[in-house]
C-alpha atoms as a PDB file:
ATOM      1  CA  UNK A   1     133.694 173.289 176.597  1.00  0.00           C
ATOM      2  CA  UNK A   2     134.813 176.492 175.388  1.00  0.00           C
ATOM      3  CA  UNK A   3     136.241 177.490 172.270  1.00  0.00           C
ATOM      4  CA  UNK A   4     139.961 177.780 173.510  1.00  0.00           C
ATOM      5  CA  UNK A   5     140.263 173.925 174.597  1.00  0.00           C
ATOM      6  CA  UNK A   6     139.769 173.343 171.116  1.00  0.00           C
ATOM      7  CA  UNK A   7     142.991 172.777 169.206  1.00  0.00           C
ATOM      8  CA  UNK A   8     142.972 172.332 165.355  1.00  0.00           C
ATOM      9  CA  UNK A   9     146.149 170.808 163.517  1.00  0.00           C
ATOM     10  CA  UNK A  10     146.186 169.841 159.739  1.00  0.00           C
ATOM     11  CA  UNK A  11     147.698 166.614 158.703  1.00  0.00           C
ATOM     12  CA  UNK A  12     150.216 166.586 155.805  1.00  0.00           C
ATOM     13  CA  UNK A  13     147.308 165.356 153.630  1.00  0.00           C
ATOM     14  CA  UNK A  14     145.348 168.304 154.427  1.00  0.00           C
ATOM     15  CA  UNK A  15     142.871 167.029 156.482  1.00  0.00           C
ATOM     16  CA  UNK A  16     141.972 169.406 159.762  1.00  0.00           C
ATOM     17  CA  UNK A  17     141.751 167.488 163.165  1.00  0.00           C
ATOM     18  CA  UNK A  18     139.986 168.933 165.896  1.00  0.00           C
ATOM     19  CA  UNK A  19     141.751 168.149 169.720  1.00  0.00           C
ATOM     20  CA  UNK A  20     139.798 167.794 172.355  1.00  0.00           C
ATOM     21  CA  UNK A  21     140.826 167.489 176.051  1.00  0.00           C
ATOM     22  CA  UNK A  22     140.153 163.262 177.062  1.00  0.00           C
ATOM     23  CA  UNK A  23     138.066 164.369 179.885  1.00  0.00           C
ATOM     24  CA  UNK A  24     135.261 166.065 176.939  1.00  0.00           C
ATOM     25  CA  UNK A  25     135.940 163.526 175.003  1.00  0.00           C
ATOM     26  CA  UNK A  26     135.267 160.686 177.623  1.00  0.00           C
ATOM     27  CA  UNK A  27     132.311 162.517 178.150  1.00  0.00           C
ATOM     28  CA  UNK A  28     130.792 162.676 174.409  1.00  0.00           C
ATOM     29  CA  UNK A  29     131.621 158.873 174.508  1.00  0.00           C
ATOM     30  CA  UNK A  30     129.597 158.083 176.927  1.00  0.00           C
ATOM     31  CA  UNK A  31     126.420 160.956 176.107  1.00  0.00           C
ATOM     32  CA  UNK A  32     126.442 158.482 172.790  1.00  0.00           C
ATOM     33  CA  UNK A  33     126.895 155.690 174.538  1.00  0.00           C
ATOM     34  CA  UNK A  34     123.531 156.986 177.128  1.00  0.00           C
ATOM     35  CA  UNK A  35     121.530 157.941 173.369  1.00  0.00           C
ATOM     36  CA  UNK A  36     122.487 154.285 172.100  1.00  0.00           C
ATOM     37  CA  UNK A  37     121.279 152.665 175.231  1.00  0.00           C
ATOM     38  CA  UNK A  38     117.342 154.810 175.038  1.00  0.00           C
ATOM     39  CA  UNK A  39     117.425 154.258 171.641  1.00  0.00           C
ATOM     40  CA  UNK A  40     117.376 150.360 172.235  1.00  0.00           C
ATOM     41  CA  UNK A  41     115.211 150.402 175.142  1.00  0.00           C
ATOM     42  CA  UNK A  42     113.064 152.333 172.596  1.00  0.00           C
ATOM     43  CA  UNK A  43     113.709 149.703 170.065  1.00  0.00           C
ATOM     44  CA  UNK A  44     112.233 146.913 172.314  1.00  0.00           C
ATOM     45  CA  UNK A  45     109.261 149.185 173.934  1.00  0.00           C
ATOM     46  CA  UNK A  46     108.137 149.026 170.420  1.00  0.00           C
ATOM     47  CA  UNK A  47     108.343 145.494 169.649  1.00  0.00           C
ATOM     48  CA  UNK A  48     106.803 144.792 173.365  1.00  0.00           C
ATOM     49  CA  UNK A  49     103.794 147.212 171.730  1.00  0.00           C
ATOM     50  CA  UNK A  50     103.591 145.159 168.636  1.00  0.00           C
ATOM     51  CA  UNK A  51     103.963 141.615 169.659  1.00  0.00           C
ATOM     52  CA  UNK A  52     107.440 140.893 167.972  1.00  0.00           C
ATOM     53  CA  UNK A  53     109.179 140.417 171.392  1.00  0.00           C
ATOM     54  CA  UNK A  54     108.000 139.163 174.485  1.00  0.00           C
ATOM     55  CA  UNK A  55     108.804 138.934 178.589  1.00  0.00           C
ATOM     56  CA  UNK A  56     109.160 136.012 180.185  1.00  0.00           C
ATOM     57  CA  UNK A  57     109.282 135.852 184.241  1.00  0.00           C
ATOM     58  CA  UNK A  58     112.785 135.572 185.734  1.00  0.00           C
ATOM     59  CA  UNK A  59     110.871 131.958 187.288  1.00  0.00           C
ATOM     60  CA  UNK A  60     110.535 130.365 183.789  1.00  0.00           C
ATOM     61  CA  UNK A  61     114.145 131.360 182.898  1.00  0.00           C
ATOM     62  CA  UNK A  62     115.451 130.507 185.590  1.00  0.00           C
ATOM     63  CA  UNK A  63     114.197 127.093 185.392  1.00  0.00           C
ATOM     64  CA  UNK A  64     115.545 126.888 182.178  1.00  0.00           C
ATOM     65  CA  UNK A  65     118.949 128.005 182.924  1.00  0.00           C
ATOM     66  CA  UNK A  66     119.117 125.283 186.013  1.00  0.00           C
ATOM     67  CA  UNK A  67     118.514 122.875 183.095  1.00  0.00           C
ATOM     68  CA  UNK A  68     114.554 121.680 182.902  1.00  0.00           C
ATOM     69  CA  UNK A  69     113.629 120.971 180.153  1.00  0.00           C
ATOM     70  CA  UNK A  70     112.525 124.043 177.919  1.00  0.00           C
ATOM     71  CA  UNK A  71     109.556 122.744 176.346  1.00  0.00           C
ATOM     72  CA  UNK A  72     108.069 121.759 179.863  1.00  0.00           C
ATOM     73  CA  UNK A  73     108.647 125.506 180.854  1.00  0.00           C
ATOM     74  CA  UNK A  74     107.576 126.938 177.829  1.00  0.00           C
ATOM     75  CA  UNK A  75     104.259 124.708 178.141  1.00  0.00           C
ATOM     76  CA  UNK A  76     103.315 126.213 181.469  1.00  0.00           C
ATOM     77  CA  UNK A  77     104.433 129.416 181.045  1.00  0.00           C
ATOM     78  CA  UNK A  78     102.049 129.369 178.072  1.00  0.00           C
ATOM     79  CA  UNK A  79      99.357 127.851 180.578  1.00  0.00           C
ATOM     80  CA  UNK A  80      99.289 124.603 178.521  1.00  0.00           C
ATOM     81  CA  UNK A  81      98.848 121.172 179.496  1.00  0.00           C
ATOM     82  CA  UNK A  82     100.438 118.486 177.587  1.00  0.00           C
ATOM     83  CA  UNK A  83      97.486 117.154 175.898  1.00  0.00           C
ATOM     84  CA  UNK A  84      96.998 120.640 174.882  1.00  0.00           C
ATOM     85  CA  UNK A  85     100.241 121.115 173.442  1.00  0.00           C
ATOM     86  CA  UNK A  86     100.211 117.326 171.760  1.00  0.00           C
ATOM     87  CA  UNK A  87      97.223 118.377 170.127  1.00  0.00           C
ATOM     88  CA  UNK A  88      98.412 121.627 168.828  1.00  0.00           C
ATOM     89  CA  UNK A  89     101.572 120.401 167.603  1.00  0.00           C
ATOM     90  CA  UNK A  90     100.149 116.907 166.237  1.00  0.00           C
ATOM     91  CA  UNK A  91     102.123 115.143 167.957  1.00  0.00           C
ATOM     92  CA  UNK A  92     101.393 111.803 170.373  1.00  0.00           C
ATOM     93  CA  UNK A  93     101.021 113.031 174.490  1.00  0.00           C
ATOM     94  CA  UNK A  94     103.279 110.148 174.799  1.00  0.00           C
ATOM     95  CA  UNK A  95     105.837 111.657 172.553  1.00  0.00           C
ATOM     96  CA  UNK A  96     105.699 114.869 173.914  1.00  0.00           C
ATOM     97  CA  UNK A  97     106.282 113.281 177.224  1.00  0.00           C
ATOM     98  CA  UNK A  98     109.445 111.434 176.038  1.00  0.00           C
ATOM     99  CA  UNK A  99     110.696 114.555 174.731  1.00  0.00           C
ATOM    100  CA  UNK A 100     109.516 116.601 178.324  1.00  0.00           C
ATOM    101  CA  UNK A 101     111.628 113.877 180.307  1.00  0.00           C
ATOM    102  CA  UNK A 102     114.661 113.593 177.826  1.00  0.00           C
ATOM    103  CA  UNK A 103     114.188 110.173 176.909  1.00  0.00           C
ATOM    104  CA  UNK A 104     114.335 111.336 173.657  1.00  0.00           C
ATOM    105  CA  UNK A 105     115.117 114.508 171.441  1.00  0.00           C
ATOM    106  CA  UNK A 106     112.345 114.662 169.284  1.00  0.00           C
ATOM    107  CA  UNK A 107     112.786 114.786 165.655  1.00  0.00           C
ATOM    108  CA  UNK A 108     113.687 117.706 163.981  1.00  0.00           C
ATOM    109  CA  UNK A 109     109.806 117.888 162.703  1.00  0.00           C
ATOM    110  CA  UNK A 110     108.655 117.167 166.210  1.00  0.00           C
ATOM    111  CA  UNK A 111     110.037 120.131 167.593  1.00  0.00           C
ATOM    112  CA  UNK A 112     109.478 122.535 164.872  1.00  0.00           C
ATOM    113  CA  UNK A 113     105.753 121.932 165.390  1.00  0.00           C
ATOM    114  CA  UNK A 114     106.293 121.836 169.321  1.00  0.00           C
ATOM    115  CA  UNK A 115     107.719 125.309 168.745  1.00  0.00           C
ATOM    116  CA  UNK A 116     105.137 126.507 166.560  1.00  0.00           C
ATOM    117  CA  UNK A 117     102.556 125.596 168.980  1.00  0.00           C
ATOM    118  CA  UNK A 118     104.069 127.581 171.563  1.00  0.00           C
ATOM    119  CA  UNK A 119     104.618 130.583 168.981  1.00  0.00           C
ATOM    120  CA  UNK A 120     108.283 130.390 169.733  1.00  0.00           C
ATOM    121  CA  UNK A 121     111.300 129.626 167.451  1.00  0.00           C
ATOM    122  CA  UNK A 122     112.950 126.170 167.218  1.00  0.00           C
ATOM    123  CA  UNK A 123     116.222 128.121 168.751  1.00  0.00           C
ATOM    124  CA  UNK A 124     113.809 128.898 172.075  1.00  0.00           C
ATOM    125  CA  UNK A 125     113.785 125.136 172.548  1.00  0.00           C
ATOM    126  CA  UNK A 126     117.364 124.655 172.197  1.00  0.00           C
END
């Protein structure tokens, strides 16, 4: 952009605008926009690097999404059996398979130590 697209005004409070033509400015919108987007991508390298985030296979959320049961899914994706996870959590396999089926929710408790056993949060299970 050269200088001479660049118009300057001054408001009646003094303060000194700078106009642009929309075509630059559509453009500086979206350079920010592009430095936003590799600065989050950066953001969630880093937490793939430290352990803070995880990815999950499109299969396992896909499953999820079609509506199976998300501690079932979370259980294999974590290569789990249900005894395994019962024992973790301390909780009955016959509980756990209530809650895998939907016969029941699970308490509160139940699935706070279902989801620390998977080393999820309680909103994973939700």
């Amino acid at each position: 952009m050269s200088k001479s697209t660049i118009q300057y005004i001054q408001t009646a409070a003094g303060e000194r605008l700078a106009v642009i033509p929309e075509a630059e400015y559509q453009r500086m919108v979206e350079a920010l926009e592009d430095r936003q987007d590799i600065e989050d991508a950066r953001d969630i390298m880093a937490r793939l690097k430290d352990g803070t985030e995880e990815l999950i296979p499109s299969e396992f959320v896909d499953r999820m999404i079609n509506g199976e049961n998300a501690v079932r899914v979370w259980r294999e994706f974590r290569g789990m059996t249900p005894e395994d996870l019962a024992e973790k959590a301390e909780i009955s396999v016959s509980d756990l398979s209530a809650i895998e089926t939907g016969e029941c929710d699970g308490s509160f408790g139940s699935i706070k130590k279902i989801a620390g056993a998977l080393k999820i949060t309680v909103d994973d299970l939700a």
